[in-house]
Structure formats: C-alpha cells, structure tokens
Protein backbone atom coordinates (compact mmCIF):
# COMPACT_ATOMS: atom_id res chain seq x y z
CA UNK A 1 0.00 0.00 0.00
CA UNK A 2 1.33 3.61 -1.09
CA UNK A 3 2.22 5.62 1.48
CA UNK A 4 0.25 8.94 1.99
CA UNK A 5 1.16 11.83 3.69
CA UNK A 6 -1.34 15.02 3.95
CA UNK A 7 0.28 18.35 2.82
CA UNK A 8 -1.23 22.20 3.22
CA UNK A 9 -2.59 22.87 0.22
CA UNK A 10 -2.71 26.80 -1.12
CA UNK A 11 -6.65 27.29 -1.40
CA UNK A 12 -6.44 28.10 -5.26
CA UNK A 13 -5.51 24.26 -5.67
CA UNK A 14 -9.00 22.96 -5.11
CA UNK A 15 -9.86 18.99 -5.17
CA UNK A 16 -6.60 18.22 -4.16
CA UNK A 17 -5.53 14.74 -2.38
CA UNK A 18 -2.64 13.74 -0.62
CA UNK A 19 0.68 13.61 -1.90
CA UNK A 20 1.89 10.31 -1.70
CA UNK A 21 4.66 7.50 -3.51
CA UNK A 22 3.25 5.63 -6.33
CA UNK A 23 2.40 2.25 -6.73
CA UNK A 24 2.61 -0.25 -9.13
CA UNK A 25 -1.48 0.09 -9.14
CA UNK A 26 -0.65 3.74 -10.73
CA UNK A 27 1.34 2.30 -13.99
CA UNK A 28 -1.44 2.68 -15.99
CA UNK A 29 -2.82 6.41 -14.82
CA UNK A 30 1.39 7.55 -15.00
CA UNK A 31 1.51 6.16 -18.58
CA UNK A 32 -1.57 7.78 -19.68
CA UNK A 33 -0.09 11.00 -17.98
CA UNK A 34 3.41 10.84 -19.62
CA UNK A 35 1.24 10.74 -23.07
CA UNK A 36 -0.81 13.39 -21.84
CA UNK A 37 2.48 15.38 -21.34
CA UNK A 38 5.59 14.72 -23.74
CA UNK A 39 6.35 14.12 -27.58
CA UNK A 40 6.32 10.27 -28.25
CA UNK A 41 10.04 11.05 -28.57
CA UNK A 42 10.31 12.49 -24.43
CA UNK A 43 8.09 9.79 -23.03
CA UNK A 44 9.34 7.51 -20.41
CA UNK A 45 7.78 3.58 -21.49
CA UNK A 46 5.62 1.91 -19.43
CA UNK A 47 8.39 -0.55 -18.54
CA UNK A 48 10.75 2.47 -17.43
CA UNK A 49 8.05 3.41 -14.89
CA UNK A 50 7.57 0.22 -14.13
CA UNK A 51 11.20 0.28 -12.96
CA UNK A 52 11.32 3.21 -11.17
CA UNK A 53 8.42 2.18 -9.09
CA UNK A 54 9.98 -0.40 -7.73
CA UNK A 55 13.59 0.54 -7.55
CA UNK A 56 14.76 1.59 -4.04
CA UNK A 57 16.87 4.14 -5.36
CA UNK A 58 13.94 6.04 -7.26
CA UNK A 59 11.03 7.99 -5.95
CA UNK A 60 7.80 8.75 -8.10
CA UNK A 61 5.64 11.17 -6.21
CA UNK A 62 1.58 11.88 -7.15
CA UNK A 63 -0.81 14.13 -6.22
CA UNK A 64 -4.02 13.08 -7.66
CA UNK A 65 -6.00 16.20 -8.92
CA UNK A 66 -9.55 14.60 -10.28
CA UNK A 67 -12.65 13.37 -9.22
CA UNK A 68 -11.82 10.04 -10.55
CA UNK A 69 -8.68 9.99 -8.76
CA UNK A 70 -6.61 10.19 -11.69
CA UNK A 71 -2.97 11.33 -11.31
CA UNK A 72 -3.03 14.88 -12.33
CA UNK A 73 0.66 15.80 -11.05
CA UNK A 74 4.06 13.21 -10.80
CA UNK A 75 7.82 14.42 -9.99
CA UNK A 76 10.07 11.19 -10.53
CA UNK A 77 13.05 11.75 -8.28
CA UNK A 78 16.54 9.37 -8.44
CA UNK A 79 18.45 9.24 -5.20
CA UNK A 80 22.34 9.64 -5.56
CA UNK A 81 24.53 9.03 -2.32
CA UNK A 82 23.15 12.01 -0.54
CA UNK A 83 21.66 13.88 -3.69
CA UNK A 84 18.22 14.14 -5.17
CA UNK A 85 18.19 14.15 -8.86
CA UNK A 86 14.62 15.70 -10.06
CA UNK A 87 14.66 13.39 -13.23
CA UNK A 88 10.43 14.42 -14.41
CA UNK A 89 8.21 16.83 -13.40
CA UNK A 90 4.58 16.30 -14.96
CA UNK A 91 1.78 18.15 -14.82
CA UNK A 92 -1.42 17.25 -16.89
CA UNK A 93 -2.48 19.88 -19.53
CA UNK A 94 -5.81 21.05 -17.83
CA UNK A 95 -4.06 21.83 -14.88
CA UNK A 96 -0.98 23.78 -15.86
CA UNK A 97 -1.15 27.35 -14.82
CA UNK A 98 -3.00 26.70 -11.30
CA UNK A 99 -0.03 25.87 -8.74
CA UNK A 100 0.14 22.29 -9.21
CA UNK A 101 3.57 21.41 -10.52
CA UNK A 102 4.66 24.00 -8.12
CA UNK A 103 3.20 22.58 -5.17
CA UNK A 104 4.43 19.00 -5.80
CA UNK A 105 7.87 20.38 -6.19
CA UNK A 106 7.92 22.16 -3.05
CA UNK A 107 6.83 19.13 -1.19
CA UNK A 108 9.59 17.16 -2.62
CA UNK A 109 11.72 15.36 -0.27
C-alpha cells in the first residue's frame, strides 16, 4: 500500500488529495499521464516506470488532482549518495497554470 502523507494545500488548488509515492497500481494512470504530457520522442515507457516504481533508489511522487482519482501531477526523483536528482516533473495539460507542478515540487523530499 502507497504511502500517503497530507500536505497544506494553497486554497487556489482545489480537489486536491494527498501527496503520496506511487504504486505499481498507478502504472497505468502515470503512462496515460506521460502521453498526456511529452512528444512520443520524451516519453518515459511503461516498462521504465515500471522500474522506477519499484527501484529503491527512485522515488515517483503523485498528487491526484480529479474526481476520478486520476494522477493529475508526478515528480520522478533518483536518489544519488546524498543527492536528489529531479529526473520528471509532470503536470497534466488542464491543470498547468494553477499551482500544481509548483506545489508538488515544493513538497519534494
């Protein structure tokens, strides 16, 4: 089970949820997301998710942002010896503009 973690959320942000780690039950709503976001060319593939949800070393972080609980926001982070590398940052078109990206970011471990 994912772990969630509630996090203050500016009131412009409104049907937010809580920021938590994904899980291999996200694969499919972070692969529809990547297409949602990036050429065919930028796209990570569904096994490259895949991998980074379950590698120790990586972090995928989602905020889910609709009614239907689909992921609306994901940062992919890649742990190096004491560094965090911010590999993704994705933010689905109909919500660009309102804080969300931002707010994900700044939560960011």
């Amino acid at each position: 089970m994912p772990l969630a973690i509630p996090y203050p959320v500016p009131s412009k942000l409104p049907r937010s949820r809580a920021i938590r780690l994904a899980a291999l039950d996200d694969l499919e709503s972070l692969v529809a997301l990547e297409q949602d976001c990036f050429d065919a060319d930028r796209r990570d593939t569904r096994s490259t998710i895949r991998s980074s949800i379950v590698n120790p070393k990586h972090e995928i972080w989602v905020e889910s942002a609709f009614p239907d609980q689909r992921i609306g926001v994901a940062i992919f982070l890649r742990r190096v010896r004491e560094t965090i590398r911010i590999y993704s940052l994705s933010t689905h078109p109909d919500l660009r503009g309102q804080g969300w990206g931002n707010h994900l970011l700044r939560f960011a471990p």
